[in-house]
Protein backbone atom coordinates (compact mmCIF):
# COMPACT_ATOMS: atom_id res chain seq x y z
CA UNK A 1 -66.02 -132.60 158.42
CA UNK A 2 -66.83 -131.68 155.26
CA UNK A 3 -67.54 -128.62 153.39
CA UNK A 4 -71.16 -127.70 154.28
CA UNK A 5 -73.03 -126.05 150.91
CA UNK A 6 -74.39 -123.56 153.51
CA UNK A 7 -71.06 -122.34 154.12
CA UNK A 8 -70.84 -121.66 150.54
CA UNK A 9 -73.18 -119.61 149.48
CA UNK A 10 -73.52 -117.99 152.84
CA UNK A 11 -70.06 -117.42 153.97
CA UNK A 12 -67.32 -118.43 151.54
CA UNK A 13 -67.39 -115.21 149.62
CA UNK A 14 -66.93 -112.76 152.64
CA UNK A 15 -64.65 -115.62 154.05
CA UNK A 16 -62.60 -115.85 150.65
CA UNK A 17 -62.29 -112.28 150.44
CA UNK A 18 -60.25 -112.04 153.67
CA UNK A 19 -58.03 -115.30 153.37
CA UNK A 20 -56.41 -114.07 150.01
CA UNK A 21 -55.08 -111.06 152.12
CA UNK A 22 -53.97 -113.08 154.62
CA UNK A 23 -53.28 -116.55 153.15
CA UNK A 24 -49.49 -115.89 153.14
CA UNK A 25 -49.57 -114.87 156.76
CA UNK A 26 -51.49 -117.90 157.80
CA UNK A 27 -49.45 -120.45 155.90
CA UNK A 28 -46.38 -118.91 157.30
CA UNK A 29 -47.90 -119.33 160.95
CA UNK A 30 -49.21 -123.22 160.36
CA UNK A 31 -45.49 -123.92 158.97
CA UNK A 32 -44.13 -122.36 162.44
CA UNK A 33 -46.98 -124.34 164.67
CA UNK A 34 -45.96 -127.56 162.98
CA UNK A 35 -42.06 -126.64 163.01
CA UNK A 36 -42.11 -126.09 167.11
CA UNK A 37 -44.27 -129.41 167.85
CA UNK A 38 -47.07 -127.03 169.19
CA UNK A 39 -49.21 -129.25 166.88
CA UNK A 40 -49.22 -130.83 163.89
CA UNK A 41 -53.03 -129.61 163.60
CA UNK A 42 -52.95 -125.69 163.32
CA UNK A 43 -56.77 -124.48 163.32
CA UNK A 44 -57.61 -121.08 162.48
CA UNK A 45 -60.85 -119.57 163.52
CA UNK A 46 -62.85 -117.12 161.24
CA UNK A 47 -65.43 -114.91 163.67
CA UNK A 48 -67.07 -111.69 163.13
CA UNK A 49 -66.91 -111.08 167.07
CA UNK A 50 -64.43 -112.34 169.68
CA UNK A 51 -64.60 -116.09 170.42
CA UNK A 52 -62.50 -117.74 173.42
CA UNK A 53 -61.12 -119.84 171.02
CA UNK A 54 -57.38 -119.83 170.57
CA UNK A 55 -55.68 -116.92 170.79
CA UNK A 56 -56.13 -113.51 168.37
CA UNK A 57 -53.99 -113.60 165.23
CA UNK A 58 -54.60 -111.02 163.47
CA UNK A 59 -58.00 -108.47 164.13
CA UNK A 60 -60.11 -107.29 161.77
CA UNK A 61 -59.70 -103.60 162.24
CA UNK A 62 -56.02 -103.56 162.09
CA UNK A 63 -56.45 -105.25 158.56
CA UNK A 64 -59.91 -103.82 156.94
CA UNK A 65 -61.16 -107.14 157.16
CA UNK A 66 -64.81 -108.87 157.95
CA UNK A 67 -63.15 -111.64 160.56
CA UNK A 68 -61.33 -111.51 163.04
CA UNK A 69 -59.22 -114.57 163.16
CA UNK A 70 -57.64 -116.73 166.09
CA UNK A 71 -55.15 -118.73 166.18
CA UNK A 72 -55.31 -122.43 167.89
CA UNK A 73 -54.65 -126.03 167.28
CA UNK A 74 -56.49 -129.30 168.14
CA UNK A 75 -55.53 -130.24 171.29
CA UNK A 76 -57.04 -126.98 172.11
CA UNK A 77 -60.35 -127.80 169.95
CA UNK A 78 -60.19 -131.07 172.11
CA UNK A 79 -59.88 -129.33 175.44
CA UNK A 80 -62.62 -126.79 175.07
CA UNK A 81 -64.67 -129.78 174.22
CA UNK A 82 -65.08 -128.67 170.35
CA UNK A 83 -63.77 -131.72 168.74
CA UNK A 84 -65.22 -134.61 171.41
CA UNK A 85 -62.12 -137.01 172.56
CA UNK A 86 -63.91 -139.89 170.57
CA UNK A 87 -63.64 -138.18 167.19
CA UNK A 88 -59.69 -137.30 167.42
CA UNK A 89 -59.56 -140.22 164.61
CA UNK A 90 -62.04 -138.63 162.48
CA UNK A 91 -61.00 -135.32 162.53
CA UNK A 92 -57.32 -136.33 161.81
CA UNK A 93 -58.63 -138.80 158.59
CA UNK A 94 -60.60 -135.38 157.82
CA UNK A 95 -57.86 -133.13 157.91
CA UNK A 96 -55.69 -131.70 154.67
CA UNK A 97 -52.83 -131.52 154.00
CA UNK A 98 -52.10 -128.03 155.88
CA UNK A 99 -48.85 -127.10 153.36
CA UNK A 100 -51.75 -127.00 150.88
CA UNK A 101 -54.90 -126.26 152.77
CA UNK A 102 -55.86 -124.03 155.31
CA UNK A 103 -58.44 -125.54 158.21
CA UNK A 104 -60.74 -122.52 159.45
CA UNK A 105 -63.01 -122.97 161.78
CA UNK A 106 -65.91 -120.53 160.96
CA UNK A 107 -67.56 -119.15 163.58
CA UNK A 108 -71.14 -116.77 163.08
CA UNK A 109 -72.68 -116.14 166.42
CA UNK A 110 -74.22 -118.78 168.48
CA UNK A 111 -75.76 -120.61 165.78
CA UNK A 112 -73.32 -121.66 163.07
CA UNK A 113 -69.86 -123.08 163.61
CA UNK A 114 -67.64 -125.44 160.68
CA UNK A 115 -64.40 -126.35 159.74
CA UNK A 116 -63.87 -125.73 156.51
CA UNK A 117 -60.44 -126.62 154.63
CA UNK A 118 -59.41 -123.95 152.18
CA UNK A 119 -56.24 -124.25 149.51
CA UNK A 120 -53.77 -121.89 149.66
CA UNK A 121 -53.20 -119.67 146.31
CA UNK A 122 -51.09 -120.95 144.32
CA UNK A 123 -47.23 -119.41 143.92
C-alpha cells in the first residue's frame, strides 16, 4: 500500500479538496471506531457513485462535495474479499498512525481502486 503517483496527479486534488471540509468529521469518527473496539482499522472510502462498501458517512450532495464517502473498517475490507486474508500482516505494517492520518480507500468506477493515507491538518 503505498501512495500510487497516479493517484496524485489524477485524484488527490479533487480528493484534497473534500477531506479539508471534512477532515474534522472523519477524525472524530476514526477516534469513536477505535474507542468502541469496532476496529482499530477505520477505512474510509472516497467514490464518486455508491459503492457497497461500508456504510454511507456523509453524501456528497448534502455537503457540495465531489465524493461521497463510506464509512467501514478492515475486517469489513477482509470480508468483502478487498484486503485477501493472507495480507492482514501487510496491510496492518502499511497502515498510519490513524490519530495522524486518515486511510481512504479511493474508489473511481470499475477500474481504479487505492488506499491512500492522508494527514490530518494540523490544529
Amino acid at each position: 500500500m503505498q501512495n500510487d503517483p497516479e493517484l496524485n496527479g489524477k485524484y488527490l486534488g479533487t480528493i484534497s479538496k473534500d477531506f479539508v471540509v471534512v477532515a474534522e468529521t472523519l477524525r472524530e469518527a476514526s477516534y469513536q471506531v477505535r474507542k468502541r473496539h469496532i476496529s482499530k482499522y477505520p477505512i474510509f472510502v472516497f467514490a464518486r457513485t455508491e459503492v457497497p462498501i461500508g456504510s454511507l458517512f456523509l453524501a456528497k450532495e448534502e455537503l457540495a462535495l465531489e465524493w461521497n464517502i463510506n464509512a467501514s473498517y478492515l475486517e469489513d475490507f477482509i470480508k468483502h474479499r478487498l484486503v485477501d486474508a493472507e495480507r492482514i500482516e501487510d496491510f496492518v505494517a502499511a497502515y498510519k498512525d490513524p490519530d495522524e492520518f486518515c486511510c481512504l480507500f479511493v474508489v473511481d468506477g470499475e477500474n481504479f481502486t487505492n488506499f491512500v493515507f492522508i494527514p490530518y491538518p494540523e490544529d
